[in-house]
N, C-alpha and C. Protein backbone atom coordinates (compact mmCIF):
# COMPACT_ATOMS: atom_id res chain seq x y z
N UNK A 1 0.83 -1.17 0.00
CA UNK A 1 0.00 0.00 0.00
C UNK A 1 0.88 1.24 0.00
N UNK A 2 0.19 2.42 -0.51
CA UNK A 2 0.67 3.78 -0.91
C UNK A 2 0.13 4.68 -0.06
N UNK A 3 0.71 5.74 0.50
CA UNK A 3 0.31 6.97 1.53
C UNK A 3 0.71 7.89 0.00
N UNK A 4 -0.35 8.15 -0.31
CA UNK A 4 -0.56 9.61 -1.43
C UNK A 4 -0.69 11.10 -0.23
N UNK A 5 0.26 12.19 -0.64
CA UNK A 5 0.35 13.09 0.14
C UNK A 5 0.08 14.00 -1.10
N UNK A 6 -1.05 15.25 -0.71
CA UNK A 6 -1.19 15.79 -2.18
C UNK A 6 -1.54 17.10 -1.62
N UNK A 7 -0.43 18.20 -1.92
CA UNK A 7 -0.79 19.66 -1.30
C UNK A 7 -1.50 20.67 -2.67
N UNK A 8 -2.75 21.15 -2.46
CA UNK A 8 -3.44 21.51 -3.46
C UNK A 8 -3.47 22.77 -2.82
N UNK A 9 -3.67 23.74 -4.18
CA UNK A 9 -3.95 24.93 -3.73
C UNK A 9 -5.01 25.39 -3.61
N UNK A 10 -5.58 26.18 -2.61
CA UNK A 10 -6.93 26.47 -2.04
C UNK A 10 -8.12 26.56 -3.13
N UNK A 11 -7.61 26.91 -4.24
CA UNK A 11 -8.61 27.41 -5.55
C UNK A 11 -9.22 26.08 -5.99
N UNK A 12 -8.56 25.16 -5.89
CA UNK A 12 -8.50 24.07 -6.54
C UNK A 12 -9.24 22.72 -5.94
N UNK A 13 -9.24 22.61 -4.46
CA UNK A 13 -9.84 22.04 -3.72
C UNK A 13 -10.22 21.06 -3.37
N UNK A 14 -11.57 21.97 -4.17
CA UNK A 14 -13.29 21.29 -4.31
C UNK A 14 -13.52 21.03 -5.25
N UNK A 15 -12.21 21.16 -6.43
CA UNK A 15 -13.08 20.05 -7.11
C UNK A 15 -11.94 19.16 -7.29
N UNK A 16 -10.78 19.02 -6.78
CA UNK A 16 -10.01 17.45 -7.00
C UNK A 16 -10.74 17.24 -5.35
N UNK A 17 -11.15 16.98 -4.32
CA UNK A 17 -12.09 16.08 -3.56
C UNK A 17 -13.31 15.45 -4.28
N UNK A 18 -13.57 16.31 -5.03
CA UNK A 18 -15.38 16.12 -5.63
C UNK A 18 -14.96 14.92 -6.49
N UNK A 19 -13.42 14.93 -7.12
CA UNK A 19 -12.78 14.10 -8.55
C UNK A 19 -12.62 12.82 -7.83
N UNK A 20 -11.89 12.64 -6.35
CA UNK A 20 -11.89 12.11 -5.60
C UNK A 20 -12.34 11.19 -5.20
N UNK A 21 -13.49 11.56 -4.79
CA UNK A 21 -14.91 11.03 -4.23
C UNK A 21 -15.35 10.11 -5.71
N UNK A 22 -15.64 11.03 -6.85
CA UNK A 22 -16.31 10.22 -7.85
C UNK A 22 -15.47 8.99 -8.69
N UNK A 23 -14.34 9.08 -8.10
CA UNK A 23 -13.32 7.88 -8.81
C UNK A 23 -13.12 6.81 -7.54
N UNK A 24 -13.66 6.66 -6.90
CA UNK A 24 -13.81 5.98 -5.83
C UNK A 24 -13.22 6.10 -4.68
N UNK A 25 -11.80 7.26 -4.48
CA UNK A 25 -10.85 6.95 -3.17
C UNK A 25 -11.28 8.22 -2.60
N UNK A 26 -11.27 7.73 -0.91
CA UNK A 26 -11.43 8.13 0.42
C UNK A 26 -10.43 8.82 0.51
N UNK A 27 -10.48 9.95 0.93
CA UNK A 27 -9.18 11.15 1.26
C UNK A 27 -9.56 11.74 2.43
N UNK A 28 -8.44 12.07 3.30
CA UNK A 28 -8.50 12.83 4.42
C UNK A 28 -8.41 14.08 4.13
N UNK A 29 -9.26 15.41 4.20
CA UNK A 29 -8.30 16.78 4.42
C UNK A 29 -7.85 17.46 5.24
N UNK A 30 -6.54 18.04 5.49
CA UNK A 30 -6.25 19.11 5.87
C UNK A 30 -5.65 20.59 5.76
N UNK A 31 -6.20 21.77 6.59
CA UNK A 31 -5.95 22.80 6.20
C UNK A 31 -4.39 23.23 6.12
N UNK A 32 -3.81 23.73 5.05
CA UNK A 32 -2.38 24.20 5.22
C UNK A 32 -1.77 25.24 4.76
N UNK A 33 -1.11 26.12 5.17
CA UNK A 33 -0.56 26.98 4.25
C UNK A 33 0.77 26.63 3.81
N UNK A 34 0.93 27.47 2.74
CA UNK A 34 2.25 27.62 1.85
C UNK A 34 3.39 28.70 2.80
N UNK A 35 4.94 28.54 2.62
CA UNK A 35 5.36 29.49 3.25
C UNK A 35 5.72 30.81 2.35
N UNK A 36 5.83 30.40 1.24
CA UNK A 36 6.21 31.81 0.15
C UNK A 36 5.25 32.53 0.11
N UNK A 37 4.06 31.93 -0.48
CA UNK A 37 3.00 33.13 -0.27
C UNK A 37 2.29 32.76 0.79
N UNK A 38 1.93 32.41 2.15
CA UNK A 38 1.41 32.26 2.85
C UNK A 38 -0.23 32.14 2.63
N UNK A 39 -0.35 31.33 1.60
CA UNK A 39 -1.80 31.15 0.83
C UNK A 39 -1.92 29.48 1.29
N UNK A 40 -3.38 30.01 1.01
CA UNK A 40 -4.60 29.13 1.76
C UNK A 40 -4.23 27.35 0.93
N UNK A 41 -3.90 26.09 0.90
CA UNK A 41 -3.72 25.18 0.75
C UNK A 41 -4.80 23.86 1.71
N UNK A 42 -4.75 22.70 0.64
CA UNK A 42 -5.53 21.56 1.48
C UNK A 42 -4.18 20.60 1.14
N UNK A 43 -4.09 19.54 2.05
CA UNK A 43 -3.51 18.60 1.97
C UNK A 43 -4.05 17.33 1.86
N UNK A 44 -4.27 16.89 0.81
CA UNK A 44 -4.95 15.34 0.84
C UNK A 44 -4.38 14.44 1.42
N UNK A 45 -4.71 13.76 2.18
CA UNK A 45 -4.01 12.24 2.35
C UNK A 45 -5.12 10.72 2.27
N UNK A 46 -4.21 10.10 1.22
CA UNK A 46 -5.12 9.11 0.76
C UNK A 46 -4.52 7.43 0.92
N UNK A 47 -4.44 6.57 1.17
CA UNK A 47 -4.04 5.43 0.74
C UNK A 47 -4.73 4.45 -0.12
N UNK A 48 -4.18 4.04 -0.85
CA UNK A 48 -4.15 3.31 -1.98
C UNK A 48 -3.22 2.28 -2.29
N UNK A 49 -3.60 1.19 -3.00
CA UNK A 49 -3.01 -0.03 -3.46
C UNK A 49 -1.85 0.62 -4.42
N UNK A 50 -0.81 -0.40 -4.68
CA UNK A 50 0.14 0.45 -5.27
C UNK A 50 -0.47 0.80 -6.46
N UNK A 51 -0.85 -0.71 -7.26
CA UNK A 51 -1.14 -0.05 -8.62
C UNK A 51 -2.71 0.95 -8.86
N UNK A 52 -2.53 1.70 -8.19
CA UNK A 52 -3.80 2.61 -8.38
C UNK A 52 -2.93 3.97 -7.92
N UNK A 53 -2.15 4.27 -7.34
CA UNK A 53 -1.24 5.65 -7.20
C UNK A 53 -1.62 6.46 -8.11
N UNK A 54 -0.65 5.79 -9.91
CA UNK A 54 -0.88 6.87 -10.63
C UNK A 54 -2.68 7.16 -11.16
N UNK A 55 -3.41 6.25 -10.83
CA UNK A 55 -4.71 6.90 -11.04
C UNK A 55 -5.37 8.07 -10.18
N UNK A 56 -4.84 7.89 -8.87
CA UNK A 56 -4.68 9.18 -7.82
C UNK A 56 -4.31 10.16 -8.35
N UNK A 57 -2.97 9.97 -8.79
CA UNK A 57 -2.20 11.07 -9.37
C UNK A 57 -2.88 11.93 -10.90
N UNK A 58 -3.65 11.33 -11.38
CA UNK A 58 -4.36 11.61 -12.98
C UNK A 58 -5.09 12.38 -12.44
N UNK A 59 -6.08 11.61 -11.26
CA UNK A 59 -7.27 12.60 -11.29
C UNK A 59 -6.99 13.94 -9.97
N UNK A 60 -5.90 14.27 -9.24
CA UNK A 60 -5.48 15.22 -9.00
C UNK A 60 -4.64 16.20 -10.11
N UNK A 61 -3.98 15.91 -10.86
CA UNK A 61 -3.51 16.35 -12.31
C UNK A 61 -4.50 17.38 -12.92
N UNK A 62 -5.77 16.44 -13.38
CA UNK A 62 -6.75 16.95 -14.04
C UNK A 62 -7.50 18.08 -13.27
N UNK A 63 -7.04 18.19 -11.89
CA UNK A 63 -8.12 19.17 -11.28
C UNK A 63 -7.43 20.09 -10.59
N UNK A 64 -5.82 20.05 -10.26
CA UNK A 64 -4.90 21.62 -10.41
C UNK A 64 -4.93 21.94 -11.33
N UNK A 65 -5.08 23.22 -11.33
CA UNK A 65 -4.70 24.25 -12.72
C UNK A 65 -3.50 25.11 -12.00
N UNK A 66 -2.21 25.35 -12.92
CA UNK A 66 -1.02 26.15 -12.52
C UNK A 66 -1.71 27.68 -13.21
N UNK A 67 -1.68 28.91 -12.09
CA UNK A 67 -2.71 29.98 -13.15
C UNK A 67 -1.23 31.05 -12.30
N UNK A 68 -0.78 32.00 -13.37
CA UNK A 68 -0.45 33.33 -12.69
C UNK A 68 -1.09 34.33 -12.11
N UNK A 69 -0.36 34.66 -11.23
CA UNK A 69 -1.02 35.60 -9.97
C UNK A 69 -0.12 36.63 -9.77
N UNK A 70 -0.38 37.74 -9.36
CA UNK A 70 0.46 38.86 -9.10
C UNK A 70 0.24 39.23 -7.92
N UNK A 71 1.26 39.36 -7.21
CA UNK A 71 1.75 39.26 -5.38
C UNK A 71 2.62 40.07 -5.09
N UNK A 72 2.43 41.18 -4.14
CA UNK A 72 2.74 41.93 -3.51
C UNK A 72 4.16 41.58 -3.12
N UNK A 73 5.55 42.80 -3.37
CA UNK A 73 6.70 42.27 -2.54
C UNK A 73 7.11 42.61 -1.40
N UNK A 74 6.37 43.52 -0.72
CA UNK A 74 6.60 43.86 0.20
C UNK A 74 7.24 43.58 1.36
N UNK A 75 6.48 42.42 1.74
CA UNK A 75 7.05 41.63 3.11
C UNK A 75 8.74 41.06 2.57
N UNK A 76 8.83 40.69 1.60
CA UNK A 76 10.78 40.32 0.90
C UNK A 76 11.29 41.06 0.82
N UNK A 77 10.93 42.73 0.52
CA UNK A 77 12.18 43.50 -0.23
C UNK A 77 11.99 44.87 0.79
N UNK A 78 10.83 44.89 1.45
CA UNK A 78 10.33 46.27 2.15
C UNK A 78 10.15 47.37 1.33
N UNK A 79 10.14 47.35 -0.36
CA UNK A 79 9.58 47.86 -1.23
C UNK A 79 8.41 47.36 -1.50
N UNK A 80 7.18 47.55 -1.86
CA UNK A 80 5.55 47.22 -2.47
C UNK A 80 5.80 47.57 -3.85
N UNK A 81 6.09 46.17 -4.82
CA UNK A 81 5.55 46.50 -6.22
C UNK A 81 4.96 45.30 -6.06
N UNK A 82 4.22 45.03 -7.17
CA UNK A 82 3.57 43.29 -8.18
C UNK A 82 4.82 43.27 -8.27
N UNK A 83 4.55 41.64 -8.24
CA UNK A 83 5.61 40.44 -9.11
C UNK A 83 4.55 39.29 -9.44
N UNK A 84 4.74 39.15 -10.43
CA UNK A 84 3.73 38.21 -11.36
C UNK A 84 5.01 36.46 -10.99
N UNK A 85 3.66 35.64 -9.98
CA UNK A 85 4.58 34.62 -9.65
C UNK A 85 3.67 32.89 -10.53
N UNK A 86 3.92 31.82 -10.18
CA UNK A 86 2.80 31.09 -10.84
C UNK A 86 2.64 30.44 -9.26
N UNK A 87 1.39 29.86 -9.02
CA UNK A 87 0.79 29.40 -8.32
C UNK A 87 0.14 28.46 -8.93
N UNK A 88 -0.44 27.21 -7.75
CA UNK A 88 -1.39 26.21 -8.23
C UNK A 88 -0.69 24.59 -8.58
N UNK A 89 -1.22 24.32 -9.14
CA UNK A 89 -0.78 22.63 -9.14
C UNK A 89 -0.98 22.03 -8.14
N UNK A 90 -0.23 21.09 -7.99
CA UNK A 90 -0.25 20.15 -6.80
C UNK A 90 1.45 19.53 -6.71
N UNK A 91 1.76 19.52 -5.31
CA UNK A 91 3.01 19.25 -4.95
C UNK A 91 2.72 17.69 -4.34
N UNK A 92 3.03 17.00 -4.60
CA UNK A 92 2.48 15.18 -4.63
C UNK A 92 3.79 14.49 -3.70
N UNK A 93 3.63 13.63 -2.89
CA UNK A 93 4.66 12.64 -2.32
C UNK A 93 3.89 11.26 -2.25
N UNK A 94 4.57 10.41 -2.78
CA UNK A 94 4.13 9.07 -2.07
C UNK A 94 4.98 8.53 -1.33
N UNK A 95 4.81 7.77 -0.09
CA UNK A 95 5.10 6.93 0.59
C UNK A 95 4.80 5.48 0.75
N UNK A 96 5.39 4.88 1.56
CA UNK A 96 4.88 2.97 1.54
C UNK A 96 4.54 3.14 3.04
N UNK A 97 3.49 2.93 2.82
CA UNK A 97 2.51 2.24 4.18
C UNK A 97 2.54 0.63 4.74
N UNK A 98 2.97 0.57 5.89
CA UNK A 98 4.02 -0.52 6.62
C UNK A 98 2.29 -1.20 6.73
N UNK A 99 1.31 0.02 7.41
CA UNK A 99 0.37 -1.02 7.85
C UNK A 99 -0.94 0.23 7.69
N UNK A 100 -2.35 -0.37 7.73
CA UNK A 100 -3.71 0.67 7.36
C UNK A 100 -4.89 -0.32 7.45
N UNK A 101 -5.47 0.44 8.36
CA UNK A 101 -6.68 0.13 9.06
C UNK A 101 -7.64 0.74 9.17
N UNK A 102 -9.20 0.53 8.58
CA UNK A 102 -10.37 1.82 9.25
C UNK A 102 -10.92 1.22 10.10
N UNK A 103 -11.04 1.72 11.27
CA UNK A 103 -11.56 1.11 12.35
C UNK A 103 -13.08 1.64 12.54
């Protein structure tokens, strides 16, 4: 078995859970932020059989979108202009799960 770790960006959500849900796997969420931009993030955590990972991985794929955003520099440089940065996707880890149980 696979520990799928999947940090999504806040925009994005509701609908890779909704993608989630309708492809059959059970996901945990939690709330997280990012430290660069200190923006709003979920963290999925899912387990899965090995050979089903990359189907995890497809249907989180299909439901980040990478979109540009323009962000304040203030808090880095103590100057305030835009800087046009990209945001979004999904930052993915898998792990091997020793042992998994729903009680």
């Amino acid at each position: 078995m696979k520990l799928v770790f999947a940090i999504v960006n806040g925009d994005d959500s509701q609908a890779v859970s909704k993608a989630l849900m309708k492809a059959g796997f059970f996901a945990t969420k939690l709330a997280s932020t990012g430290s660069f931009l200190s923006a709003g993030n979920t963290t999925f955590l899912t387990c899965v059989e090995d050979h089903r990972v990359e189907d995890v991985i497809d249907v989180i794929r299909e439901k980040s979108h990478k979109r540009k955003q323009f962000v304040s520099t203030g808090a880095m440089t103590g100057m305030d202009f835009p800087v046009e940065v990209e945001v979004g996707g999904a930052t993915i880890f898998v792990t091997d799960v020793e042992r998994f149980e729903k009680v």
